[in-house]
Protein backbone atom coordinates (compact mmCIF):
# COMPACT_ATOMS: atom_id res chain seq x y z
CA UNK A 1 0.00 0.00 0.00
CA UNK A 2 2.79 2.37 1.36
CA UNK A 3 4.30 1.76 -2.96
CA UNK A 4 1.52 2.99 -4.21
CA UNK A 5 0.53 6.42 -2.20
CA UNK A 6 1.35 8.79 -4.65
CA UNK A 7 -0.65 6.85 -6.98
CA UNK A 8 -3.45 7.47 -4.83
CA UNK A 9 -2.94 10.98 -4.04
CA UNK A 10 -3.00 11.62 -7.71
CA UNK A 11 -6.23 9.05 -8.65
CA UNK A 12 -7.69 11.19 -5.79
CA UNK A 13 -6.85 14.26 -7.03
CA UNK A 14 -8.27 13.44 -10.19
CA UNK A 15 -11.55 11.74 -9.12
CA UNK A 16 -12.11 15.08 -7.33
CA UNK A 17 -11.29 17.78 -10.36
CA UNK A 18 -12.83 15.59 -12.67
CA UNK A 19 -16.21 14.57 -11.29
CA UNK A 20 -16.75 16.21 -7.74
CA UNK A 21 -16.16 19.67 -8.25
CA UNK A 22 -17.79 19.97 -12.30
CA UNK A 23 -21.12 19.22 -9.75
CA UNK A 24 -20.89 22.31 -8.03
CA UNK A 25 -20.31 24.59 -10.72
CA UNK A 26 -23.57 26.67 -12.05
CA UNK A 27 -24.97 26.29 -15.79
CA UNK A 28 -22.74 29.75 -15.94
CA UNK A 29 -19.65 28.16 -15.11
CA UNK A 30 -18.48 26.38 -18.40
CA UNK A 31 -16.16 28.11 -19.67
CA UNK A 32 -14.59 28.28 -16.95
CA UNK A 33 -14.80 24.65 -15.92
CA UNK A 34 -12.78 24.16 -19.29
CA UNK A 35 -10.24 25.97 -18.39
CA UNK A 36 -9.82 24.78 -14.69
CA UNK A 37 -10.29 21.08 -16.51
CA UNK A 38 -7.42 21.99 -19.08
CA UNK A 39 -5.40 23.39 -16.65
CA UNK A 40 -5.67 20.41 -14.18
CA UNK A 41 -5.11 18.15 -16.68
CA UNK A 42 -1.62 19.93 -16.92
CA UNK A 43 -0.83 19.81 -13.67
CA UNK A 44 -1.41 16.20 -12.91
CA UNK A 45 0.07 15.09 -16.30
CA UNK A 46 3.25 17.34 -14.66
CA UNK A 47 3.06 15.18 -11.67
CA UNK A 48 2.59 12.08 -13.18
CA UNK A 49 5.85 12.58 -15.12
CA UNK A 50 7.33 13.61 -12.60
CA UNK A 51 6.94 10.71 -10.39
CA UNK A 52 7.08 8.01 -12.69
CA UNK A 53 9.73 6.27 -14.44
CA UNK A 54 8.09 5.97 -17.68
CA UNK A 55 8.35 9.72 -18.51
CA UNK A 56 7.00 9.79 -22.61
CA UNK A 57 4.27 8.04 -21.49
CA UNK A 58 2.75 10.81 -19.58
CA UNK A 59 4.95 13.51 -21.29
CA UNK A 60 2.36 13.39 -23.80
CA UNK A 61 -0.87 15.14 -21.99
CA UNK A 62 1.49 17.92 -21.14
CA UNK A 63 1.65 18.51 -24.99
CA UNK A 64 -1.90 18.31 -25.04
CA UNK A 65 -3.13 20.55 -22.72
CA UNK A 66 -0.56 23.31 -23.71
CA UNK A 67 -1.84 22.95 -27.25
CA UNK A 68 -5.43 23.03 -26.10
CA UNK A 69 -5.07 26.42 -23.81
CA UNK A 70 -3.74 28.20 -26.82
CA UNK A 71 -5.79 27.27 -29.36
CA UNK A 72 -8.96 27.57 -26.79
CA UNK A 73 -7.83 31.46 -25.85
């Protein structure tokens, strides 16, 4: 269990940004929801690279989401 903690932090992490909080934002919010989506995708791809050993294979949602915020703004 102890190997695997920051693998849980991060599914955590995720579960929350990615299907908690969208249920609290207002039919107002989407834009911004895209944005705080794109931009947590980021981060946790950056921590998932990070921390594993197999760095392409999450290297590549960093690419991603950078593309994504500037073609979306």
């Amino acid at each position: 269990m102890k190997k695997y903690i920051k693998e849980i932090i991060i599914f955590l992490i995720q579960l929350f940004m990615f299907y908690i909080f969208p249920l609290f934002a207002g039919p107002t919010d989407a834009m911004g929801m895209v944005v705080v989506i794109l931009i947590a995708t980021f981060i946790l791809s950056l921590i998932l690279t990070i921390i594993s050993k197999q760095k392409v294979k999450y290297l590549y949602p960093i690419v991603v989401a950078c593309c994504s915020i500037i073609i979306y703004t």
